[in-house]
Each structure stands twice: as structure tokens, then as C-alpha cells.
Protein backbone atom coordinates (compact mmCIF):
# COMPACT_ATOMS: atom_id res chain seq x y z
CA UNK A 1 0.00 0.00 0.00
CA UNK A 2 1.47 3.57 -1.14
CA UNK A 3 0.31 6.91 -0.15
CA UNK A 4 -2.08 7.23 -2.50
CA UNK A 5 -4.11 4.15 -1.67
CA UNK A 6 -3.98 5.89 1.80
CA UNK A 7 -5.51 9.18 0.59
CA UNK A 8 -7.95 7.19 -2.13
CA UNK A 9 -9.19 7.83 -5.00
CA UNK A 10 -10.51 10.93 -6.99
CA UNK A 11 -13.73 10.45 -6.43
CA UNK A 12 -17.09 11.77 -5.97
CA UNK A 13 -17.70 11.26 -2.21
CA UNK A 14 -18.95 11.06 0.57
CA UNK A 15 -16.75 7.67 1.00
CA UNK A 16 -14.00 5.62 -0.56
CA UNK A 17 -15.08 2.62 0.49
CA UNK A 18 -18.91 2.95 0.06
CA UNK A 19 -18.76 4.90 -3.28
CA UNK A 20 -15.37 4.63 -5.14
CA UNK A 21 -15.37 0.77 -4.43
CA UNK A 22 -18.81 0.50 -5.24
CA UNK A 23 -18.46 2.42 -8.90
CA UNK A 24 -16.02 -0.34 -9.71
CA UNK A 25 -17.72 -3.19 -8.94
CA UNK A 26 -19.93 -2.14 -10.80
CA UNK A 27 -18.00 -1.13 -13.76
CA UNK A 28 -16.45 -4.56 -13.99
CA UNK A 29 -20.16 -6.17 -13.95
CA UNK A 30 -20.62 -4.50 -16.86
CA UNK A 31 -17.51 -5.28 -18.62
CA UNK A 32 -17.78 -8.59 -18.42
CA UNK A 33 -21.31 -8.63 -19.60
CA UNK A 34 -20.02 -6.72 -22.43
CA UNK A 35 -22.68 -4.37 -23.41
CA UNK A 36 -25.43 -2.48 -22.52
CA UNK A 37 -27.51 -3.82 -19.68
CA UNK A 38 -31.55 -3.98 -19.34
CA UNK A 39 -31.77 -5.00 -16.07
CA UNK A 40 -30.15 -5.05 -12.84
CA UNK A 41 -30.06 -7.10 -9.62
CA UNK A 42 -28.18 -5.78 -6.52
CA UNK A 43 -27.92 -7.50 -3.53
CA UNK A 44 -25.94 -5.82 -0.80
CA UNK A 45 -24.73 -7.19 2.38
CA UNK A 46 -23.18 -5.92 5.69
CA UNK A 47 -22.15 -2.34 5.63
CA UNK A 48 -23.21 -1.91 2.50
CA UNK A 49 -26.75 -3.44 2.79
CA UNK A 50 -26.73 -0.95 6.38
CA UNK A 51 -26.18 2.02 4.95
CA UNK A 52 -26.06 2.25 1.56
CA UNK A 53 -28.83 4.84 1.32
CA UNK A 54 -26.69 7.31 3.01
CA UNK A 55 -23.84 6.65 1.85
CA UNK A 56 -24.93 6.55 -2.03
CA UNK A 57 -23.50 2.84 -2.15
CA UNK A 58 -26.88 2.47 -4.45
CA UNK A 59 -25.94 5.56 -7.09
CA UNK A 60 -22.59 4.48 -7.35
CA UNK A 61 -23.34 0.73 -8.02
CA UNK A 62 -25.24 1.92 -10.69
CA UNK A 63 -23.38 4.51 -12.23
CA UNK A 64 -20.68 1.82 -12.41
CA UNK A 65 -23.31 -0.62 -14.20
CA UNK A 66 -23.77 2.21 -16.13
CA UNK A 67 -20.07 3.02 -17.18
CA UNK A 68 -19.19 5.89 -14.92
CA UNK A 69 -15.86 6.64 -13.65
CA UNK A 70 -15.25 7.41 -9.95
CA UNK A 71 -15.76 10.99 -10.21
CA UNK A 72 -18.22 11.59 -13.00
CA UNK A 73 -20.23 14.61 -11.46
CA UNK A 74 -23.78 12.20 -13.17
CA UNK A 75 -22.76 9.74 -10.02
CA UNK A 76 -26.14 11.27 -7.52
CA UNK A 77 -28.21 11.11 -10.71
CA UNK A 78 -27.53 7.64 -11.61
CA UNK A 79 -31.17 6.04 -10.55
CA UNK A 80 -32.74 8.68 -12.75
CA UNK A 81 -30.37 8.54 -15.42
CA UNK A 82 -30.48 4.46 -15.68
CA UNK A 83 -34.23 4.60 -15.19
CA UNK A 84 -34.07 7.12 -18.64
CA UNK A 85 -31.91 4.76 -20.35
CA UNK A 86 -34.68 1.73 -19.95
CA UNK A 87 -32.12 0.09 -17.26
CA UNK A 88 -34.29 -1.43 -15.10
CA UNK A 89 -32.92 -1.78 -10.93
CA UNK A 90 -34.02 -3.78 -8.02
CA UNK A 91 -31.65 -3.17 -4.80
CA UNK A 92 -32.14 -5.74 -2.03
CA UNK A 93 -30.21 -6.38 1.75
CA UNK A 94 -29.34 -9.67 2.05
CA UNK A 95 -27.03 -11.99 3.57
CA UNK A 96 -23.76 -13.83 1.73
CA UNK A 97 -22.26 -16.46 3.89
CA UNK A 98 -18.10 -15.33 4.89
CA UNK A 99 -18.13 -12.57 2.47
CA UNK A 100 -16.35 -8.87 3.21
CA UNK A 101 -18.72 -6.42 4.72
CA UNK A 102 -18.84 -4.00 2.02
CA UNK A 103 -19.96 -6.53 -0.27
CA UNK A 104 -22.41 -6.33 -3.44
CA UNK A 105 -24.09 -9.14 -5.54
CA UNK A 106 -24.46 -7.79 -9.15
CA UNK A 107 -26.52 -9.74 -12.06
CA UNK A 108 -27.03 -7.71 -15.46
CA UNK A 109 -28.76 -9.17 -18.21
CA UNK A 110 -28.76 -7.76 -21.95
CA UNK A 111 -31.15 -7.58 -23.98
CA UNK A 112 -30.66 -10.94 -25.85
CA UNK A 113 -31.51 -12.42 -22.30
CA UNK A 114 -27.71 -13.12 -21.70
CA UNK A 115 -26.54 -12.60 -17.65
CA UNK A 116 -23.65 -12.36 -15.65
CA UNK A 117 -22.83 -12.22 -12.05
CA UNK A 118 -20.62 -10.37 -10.43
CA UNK A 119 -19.77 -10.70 -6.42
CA UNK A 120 -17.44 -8.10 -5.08
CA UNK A 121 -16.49 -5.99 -2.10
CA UNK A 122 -14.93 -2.80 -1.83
CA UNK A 123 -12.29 -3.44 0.54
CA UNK A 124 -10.72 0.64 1.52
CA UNK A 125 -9.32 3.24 -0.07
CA UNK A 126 -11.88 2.43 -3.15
CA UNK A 127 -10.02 -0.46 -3.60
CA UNK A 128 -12.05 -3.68 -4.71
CA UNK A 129 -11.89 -7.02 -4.59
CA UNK A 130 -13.82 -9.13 -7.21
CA UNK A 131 -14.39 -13.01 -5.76
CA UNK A 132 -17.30 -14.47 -8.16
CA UNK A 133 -17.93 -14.59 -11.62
CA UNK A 134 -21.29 -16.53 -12.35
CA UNK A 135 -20.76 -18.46 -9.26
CA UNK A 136 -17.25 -19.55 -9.80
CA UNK A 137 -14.26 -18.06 -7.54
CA UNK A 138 -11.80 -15.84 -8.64
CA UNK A 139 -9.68 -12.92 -7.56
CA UNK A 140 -9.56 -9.92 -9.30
CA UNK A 141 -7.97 -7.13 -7.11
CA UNK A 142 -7.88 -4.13 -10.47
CA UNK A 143 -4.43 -3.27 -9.31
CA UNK A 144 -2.85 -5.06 -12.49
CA UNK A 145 -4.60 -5.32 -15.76
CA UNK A 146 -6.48 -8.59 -16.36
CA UNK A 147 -7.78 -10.95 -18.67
CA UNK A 148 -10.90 -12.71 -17.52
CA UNK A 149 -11.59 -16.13 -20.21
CA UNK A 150 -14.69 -17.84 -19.59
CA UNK A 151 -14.17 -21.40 -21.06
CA UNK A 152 -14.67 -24.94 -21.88
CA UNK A 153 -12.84 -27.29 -19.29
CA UNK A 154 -10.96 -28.69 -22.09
CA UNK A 155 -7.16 -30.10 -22.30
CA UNK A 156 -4.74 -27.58 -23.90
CA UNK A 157 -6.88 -24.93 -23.49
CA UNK A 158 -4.79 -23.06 -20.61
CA UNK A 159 -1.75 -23.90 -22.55
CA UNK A 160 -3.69 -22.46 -25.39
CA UNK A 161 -3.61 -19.05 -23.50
CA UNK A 162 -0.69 -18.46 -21.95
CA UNK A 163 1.12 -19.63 -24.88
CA UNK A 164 -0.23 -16.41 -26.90
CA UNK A 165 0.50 -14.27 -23.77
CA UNK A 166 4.13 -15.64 -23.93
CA UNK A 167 3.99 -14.92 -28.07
CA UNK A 168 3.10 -10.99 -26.60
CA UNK A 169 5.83 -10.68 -24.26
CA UNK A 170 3.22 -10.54 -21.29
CA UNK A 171 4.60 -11.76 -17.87
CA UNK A 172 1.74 -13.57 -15.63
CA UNK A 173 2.05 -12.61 -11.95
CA UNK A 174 -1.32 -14.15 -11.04
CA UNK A 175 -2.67 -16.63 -11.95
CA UNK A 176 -6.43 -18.35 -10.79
CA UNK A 177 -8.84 -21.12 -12.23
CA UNK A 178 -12.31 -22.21 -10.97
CA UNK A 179 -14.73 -24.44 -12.70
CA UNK A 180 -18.09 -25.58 -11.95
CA UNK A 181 -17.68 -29.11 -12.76
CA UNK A 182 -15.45 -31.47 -14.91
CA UNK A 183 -15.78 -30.31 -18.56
CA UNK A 184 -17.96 -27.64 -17.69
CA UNK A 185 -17.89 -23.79 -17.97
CA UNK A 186 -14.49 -22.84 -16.19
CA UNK A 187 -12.90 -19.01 -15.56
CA UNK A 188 -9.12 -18.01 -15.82
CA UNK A 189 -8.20 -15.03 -13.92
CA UNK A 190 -5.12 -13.71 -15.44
CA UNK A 191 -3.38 -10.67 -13.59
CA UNK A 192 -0.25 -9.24 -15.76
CA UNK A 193 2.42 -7.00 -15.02
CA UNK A 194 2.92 -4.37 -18.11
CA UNK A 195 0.83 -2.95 -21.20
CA UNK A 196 -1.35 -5.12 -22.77
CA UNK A 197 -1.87 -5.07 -26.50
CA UNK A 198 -5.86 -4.47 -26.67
CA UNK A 199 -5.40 -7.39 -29.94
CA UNK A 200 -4.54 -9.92 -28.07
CA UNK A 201 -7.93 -10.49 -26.57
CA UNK A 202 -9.52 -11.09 -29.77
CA UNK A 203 -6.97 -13.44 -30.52
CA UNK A 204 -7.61 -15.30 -27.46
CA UNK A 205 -11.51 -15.30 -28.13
CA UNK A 206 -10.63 -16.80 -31.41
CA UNK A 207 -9.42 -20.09 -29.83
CA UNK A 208 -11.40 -22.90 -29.74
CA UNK A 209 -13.22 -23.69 -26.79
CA UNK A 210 -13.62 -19.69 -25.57
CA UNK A 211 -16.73 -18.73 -24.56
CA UNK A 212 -15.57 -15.03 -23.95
CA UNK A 213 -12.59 -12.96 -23.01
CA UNK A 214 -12.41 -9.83 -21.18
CA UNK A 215 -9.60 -7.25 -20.90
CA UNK A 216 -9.62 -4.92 -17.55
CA UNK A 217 -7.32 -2.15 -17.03
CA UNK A 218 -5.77 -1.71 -13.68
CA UNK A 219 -7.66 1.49 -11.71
């Protein structure tokens, strides 16, 4: 942790934790569905479910859904601004068993009926930690940039990957995979150190057996 971590974020306020962290949860959500939402589900627990009216935890949530940076000035009009854009929002407290008390449960849908889920607590400074992706665990801190690769549970294919990251020079300094059975739908987290060539993730979608791939810059 560095000074800056310390101090946080430029940000629309009133709090790091409860609005910074919360606009990028939400902004990875979207990424990784990939396009404009229709609808969203939030489900907030501990702190956040607590106070998230008076903190704006709710605006910022959705001005991240919505593709807002930390401090875009539209942050305290995001309800009215999604509700104008035919983004439809329910926001319920609830309770997620051993999960970080600033913690939100995001599920977008498009409007082909595709979804995605997205579980992920702001953990200080507006720092975040992302730890599902459609019920499979990861960890996905946005300090480094990262590829996200939904795929296939299929022999070669992580060789498949890192063998083009290799071909771009990229050096892997994290490295996570989850799966939700045997030959089922599986994620690799990859966190890199270094510029990424915004290419190589269509080359990596082009493989056989991808089911998506998604680039995130570090914050």
C-alpha cells in the first residue's frame, strides 16, 4: 500500500469505500457482460446493505453498471439517469455467507436475455476485490490489468492461453482457475504486469473452446 491508496481515490464522495469501491464493482459487472444492460439485480450485504442509502452505495453501483468513472459529477443522478436509459434496478439487503462487509451481488442481463454475475467488495481506499464470476471463484484485485476467459474445461486450453501471452511478451504474476464441474464452464483469472496489446484479446476469443474474453485495465 502507497500513499495514495492511503488518501484514495478521486472520487465523488462522501466515501472511498462505500462509493469509489462500489463504482467499480460495478464497472467490472458491466464489462464482463459486455454491453449495454436492461436490467439489474443488486444485492448488498453488511455495511453496505446498512447504509447504503446514506452513503450513495446504491448511485454508485449503478453509475458503475452504467459506465461511470469514480468521479463523473452524473454519479447522484444515476437512478434517474439508468431509469431514462430503460435500465431497469431492483436493490435488495441480504445476507452472503463469509463474504467482506462492504460486499455487493451484481446480475445484469442484456437484452438478448444473456446474464452475468458479479460478487465483489470494496475493501478501503476504493479499492475492490472481485471473488465471483457466475458463481465460480476468482480474484480480481484491479491493481494489475487482467484478462478474464470464460471457457470450456478442455485439455490444452490453458496452454492455449498463456502460450499467446508468452507470443506478446506478457509476464503472468497471477494466476487463478475455478470451474463448476469437470468439462464444464471454467474461468481463468489472469493478472499481468505491463501494457497489454488491446489485440490480443480477440486473438484469445478466437481459440477454440472460448466462450468469452475480457480485458480490464488496472484502476
Amino acid at each position: 500500500m502507497n500513499v495514495f491508496d492511503i488518501v484514495g481515490p478521486v472520487m465523488i464522495g462522501p466515501s472511498s469505500s462505500h462509493t469509489a469501491g462500489a463504482v467499480r464493482i460495478g464497472r467490472v459487472a458491466r464489462a464482463l457482460l459486455g454491453c449495454e444492460p436492461v436490467s439489474a439485480q443488486i444485492l448488498l450485504h453488511g455495511s453496505f446493505a446498512k447504509t447504503y442509502k446514506g452513503h450513495g452505495t446504491d448511485k454508485a453501483l449503478i453509475a458503475g453498471i452504467m459506465g461511470m468513472a469514480t468521479d463523473d459529477e452524473r454519479i447522484r443522478f444515476s437512478p434517474r439517469l439508468a431509469e431514462e436509459a430503460g435500465l431497469s434496478v431492483s436493490i435488495l439487503p441480504t445476507e452472503i455467507d463469509g463474504a467482506h462487509p462492504n460486499t455487493a451481488l451484481i446480475t445484469l442481463t442484456d437484452a438478448t436475455g444473456r446474464t452475468v454475475s458479479v460478487q465483489g467488495a470494496s475493501v478501503g481506499g476504493g479499492n475492490i476485490l472481485v471473488t465471483k464470476v457466475n458463481g465460480m471463484e476468482v480474484y480480481i484485485s484491479g491493481q494489475y490489468n487482467t484478462l478474464i476467459v470464460l471457457h470450456q474445461d478442455t485439455p490444452g486450453i490453458i496452454a492455449a492461453v498463456t502460450e499467446l501471452l508468452a507470443e506478446s511478451q506478457v509476464n503472468i504474476c497471477n494466476f487463478r482457475l475455478s470451474r463448476q464441474k469437470k468439462g464444464g464452464v471454467a474461468v481463468m483469472t489472469i493478472e499481468m504486469d505491463g501494457g497489454l496489446d488491446p489485440a490480443l484479446n480477440g486473438r484469445i476469443e478466437a481459440l477454440p473452446h472460448i466462450l468469452s474474453s475480457t480485458m480490464l485495465l488496472a484502476n
